[in-house]
C-alpha atoms as a PDB file:
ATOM      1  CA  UNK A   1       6.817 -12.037  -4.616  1.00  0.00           C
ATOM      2  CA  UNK A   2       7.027  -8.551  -6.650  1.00  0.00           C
ATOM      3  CA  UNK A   3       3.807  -6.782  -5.766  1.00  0.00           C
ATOM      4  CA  UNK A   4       2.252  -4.685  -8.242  1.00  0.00           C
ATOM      5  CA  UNK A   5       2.892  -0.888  -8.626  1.00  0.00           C
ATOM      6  CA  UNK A   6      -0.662  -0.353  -7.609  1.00  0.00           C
ATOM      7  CA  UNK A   7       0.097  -1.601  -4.616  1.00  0.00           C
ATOM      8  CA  UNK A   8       3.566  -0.140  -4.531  1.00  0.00           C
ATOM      9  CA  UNK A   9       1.876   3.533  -5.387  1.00  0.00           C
ATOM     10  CA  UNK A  10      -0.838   2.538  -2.549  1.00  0.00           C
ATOM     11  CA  UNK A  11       1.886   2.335   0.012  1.00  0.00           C
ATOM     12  CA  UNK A  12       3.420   5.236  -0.413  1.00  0.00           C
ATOM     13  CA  UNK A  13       0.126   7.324  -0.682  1.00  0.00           C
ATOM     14  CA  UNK A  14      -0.578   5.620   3.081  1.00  0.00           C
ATOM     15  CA  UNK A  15       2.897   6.914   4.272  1.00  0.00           C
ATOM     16  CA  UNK A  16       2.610  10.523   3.061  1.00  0.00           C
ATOM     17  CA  UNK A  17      -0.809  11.076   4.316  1.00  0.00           C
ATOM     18  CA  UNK A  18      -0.345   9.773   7.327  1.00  0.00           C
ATOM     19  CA  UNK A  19       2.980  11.987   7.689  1.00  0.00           C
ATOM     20  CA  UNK A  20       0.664  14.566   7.117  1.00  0.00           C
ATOM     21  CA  UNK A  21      -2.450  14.267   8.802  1.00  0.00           C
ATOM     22  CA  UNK A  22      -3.489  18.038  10.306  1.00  0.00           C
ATOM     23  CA  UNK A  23      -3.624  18.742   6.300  1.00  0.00           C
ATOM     24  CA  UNK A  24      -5.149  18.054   3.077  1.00  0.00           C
ATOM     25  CA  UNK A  25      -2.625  16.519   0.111  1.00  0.00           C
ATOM     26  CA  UNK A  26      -3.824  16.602  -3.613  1.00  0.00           C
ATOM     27  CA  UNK A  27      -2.816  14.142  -6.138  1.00  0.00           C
ATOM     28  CA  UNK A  28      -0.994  16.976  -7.944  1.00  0.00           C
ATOM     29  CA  UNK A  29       1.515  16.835  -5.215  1.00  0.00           C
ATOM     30  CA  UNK A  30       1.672  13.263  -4.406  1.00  0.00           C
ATOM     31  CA  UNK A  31       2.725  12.739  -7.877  1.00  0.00           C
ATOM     32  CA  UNK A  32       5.166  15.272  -7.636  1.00  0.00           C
ATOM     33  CA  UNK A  33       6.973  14.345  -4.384  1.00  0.00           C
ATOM     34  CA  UNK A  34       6.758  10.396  -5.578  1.00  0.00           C
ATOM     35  CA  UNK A  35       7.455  11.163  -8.852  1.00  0.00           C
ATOM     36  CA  UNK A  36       5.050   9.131 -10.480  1.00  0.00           C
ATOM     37  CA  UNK A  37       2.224   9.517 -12.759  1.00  0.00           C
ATOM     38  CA  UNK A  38      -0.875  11.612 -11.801  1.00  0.00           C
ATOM     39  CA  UNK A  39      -2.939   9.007 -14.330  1.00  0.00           C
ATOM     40  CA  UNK A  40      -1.873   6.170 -11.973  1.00  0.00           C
ATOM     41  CA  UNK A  41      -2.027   7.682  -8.410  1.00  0.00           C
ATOM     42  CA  UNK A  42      -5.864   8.712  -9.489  1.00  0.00           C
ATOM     43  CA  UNK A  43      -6.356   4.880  -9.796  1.00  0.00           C
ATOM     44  CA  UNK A  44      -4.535   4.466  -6.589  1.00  0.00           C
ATOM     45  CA  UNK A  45      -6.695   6.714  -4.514  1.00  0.00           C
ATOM     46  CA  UNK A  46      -9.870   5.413  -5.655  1.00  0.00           C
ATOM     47  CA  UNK A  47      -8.925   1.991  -4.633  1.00  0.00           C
ATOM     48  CA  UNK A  48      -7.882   3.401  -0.869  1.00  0.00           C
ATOM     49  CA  UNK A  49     -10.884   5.693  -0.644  1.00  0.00           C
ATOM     50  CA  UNK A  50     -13.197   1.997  -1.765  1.00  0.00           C
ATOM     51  CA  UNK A  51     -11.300   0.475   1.105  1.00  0.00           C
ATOM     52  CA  UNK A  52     -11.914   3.231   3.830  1.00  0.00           C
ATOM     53  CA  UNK A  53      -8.225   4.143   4.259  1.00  0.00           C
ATOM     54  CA  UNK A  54      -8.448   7.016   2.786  1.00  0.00           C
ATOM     55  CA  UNK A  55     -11.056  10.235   2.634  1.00  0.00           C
ATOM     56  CA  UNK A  56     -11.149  12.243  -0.923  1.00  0.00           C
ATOM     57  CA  UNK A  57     -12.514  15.793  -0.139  1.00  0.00           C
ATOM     58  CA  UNK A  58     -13.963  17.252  -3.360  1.00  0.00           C
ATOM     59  CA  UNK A  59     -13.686  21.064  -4.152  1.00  0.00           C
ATOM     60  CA  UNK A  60     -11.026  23.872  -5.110  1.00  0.00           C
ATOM     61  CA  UNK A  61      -9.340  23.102  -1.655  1.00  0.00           C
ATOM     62  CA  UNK A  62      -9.922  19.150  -2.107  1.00  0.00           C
ATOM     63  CA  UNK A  63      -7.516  16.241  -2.060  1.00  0.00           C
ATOM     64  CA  UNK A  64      -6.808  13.134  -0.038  1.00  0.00           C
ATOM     65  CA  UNK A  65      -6.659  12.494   3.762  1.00  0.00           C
ATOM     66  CA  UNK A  66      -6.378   9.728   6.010  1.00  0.00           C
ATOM     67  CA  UNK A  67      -9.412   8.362   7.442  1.00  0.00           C
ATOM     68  CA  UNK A  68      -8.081   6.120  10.115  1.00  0.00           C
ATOM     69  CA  UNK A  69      -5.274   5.928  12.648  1.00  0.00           C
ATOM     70  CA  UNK A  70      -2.262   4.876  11.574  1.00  0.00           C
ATOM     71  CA  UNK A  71      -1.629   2.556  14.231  1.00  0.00           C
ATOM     72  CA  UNK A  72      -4.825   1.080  12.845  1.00  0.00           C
ATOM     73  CA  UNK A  73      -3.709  -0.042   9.342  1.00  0.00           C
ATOM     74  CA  UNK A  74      -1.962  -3.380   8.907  1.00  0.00           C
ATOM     75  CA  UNK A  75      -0.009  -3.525   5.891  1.00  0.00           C
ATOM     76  CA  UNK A  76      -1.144  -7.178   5.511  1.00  0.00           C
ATOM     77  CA  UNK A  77      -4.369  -6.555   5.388  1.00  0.00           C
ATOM     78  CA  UNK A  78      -3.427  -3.454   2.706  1.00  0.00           C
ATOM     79  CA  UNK A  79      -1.264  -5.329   0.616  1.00  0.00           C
ATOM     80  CA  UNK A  80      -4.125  -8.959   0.345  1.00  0.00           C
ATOM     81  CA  UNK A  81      -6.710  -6.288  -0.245  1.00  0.00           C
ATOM     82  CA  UNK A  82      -5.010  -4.593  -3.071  1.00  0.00           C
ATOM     83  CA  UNK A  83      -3.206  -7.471  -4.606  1.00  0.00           C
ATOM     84  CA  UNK A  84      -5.542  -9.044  -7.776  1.00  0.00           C
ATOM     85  CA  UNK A  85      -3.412 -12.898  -7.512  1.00  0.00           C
ATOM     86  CA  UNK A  86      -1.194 -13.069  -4.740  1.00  0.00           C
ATOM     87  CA  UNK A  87       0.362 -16.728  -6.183  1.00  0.00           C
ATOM     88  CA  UNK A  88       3.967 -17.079  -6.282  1.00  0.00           C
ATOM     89  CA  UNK A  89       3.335 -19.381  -8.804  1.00  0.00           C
ATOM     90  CA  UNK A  90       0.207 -21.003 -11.288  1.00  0.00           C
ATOM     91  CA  UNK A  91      -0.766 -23.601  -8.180  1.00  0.00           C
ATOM     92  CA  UNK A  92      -0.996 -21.499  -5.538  1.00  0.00           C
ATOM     93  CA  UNK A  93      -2.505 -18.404  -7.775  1.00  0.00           C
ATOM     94  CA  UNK A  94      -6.159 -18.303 -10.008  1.00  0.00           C
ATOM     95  CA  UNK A  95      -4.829 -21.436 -12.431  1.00  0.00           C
ATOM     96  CA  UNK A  96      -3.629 -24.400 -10.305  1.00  0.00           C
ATOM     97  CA  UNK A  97      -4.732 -26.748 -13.557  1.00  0.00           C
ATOM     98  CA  UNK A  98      -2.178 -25.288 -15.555  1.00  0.00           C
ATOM     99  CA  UNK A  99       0.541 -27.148 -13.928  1.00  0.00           C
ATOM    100  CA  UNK A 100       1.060 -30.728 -14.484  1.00  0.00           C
ATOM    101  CA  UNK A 101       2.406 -31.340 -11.236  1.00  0.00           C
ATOM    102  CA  UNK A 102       0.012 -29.693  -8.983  1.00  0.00           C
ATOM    103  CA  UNK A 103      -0.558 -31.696  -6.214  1.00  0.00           C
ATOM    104  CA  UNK A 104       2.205 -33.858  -6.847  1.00  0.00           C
ATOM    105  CA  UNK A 105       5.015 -31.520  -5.543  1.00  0.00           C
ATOM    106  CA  UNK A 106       6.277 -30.557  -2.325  1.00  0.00           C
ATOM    107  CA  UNK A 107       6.689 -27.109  -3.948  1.00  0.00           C
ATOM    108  CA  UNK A 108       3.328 -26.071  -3.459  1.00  0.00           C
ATOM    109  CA  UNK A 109       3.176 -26.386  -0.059  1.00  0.00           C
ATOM    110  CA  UNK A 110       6.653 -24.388   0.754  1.00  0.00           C
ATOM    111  CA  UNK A 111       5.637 -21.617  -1.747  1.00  0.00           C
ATOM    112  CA  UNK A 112       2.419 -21.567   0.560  1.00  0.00           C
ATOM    113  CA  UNK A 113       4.014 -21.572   3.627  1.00  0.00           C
ATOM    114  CA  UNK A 114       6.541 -19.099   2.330  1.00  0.00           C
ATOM    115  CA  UNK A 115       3.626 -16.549   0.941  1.00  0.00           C
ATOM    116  CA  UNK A 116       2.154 -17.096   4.538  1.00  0.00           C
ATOM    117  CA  UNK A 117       5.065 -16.245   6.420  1.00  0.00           C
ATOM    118  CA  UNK A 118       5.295 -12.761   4.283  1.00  0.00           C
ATOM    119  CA  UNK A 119       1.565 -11.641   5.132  1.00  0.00           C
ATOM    120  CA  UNK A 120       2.532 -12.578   8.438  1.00  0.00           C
ATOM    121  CA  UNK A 121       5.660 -10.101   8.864  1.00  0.00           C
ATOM    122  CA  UNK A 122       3.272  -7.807   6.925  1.00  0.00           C
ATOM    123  CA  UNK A 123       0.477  -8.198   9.705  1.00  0.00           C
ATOM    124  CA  UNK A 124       3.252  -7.318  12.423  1.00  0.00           C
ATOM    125  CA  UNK A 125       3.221  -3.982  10.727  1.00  0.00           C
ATOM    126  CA  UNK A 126       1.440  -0.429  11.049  1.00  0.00           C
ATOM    127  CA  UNK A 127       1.481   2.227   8.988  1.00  0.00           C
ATOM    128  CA  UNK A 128       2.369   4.150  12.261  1.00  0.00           C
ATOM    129  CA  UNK A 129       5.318   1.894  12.349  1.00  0.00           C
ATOM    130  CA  UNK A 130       6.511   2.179   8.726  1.00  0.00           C
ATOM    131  CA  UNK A 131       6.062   6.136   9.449  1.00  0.00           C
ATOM    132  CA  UNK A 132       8.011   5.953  12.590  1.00  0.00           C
ATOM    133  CA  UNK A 133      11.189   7.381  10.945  1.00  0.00           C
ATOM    134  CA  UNK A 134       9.424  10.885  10.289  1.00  0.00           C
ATOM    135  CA  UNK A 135      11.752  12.945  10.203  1.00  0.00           C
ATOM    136  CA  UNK A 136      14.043  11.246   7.727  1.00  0.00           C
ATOM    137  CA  UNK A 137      11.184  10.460   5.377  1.00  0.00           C
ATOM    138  CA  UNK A 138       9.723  13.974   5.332  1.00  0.00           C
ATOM    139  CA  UNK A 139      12.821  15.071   4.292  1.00  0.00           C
ATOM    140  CA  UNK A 140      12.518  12.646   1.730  1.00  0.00           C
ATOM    141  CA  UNK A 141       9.584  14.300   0.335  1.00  0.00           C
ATOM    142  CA  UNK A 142      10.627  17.591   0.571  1.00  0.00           C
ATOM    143  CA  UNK A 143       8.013  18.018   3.563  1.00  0.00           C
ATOM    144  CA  UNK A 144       8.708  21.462   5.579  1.00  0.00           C
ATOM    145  CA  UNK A 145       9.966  20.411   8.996  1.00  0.00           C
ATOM    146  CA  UNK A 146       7.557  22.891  10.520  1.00  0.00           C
ATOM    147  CA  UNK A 147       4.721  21.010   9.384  1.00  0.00           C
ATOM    148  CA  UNK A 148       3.388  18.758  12.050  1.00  0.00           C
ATOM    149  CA  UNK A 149       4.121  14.899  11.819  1.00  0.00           C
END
């Protein structure tokens, strides 16, 4: 499964902010430190501020925060909420009638089981867990070390 850069983008939004939570990060400097486009991380925030992960504070000092615990987020639930068809193939996605052997194969059913067995090792996961590393990613980033984590 290759998830979408939406989702991708999403992920590493989460991270940062929550490396960063006594402080306010603007999409300016998310782009920067990912090095990815401002257009596309604007897209990106809206969706996590729709889903309650994320707070956007408007005004001169505004930005992005988190808006829950870390150790509150699963990634599973992140990752099924942001991704549009999360079929590994035409059967198991939004066309299942565009495959002449739907419901004939046995490849259905492993696919399914397969895509299963990823959201589960997703839903073992925190964001306080994929953070847990700190001080390697904030180097990463370019994140002062005196900043709290």
């Amino acid at each position: 499964m290759k998830l979408t850069l939406h989702t991708d983008y999403a992920l590493r939004v989460l991270m940062t902010l929550a490396l960063i939570p006594d402080r306010i990060a603007t999409i300016d400097e998310l782009a920067r430190r990912h090095r990815v486009s401002e257009n596309h991380l604007r897209k990106v925030a809206q969706s996590l501020v729709g889903m309650g992960l994320v707070r956007g504070v408007r005004g001169r000092a505004g930005g992005l925060r988190l808006a829950v615990r870390p150790a509150d987020v699963r990634m599973g639930a992140v990752v099924r909420a942001l991704e549009d068809d999360p079929g590994l193939v035409a059967c198991l996605g939004d066309a299942p009638a565009t495959c002449v052997l739907s419901g004939a194969c046995r490849l259905t059913g492993a696919l399914a089981r397969a895509l299963d067995a990823f959201y589960a090792e997703l839903d073992r996961l925190t964001l306080a867990d994929l953070v847990g590393r700190g001080p390697a990613m904030r180097a990463r980033l370019g994140l002062a070390e005196a900043e709290p984590s």
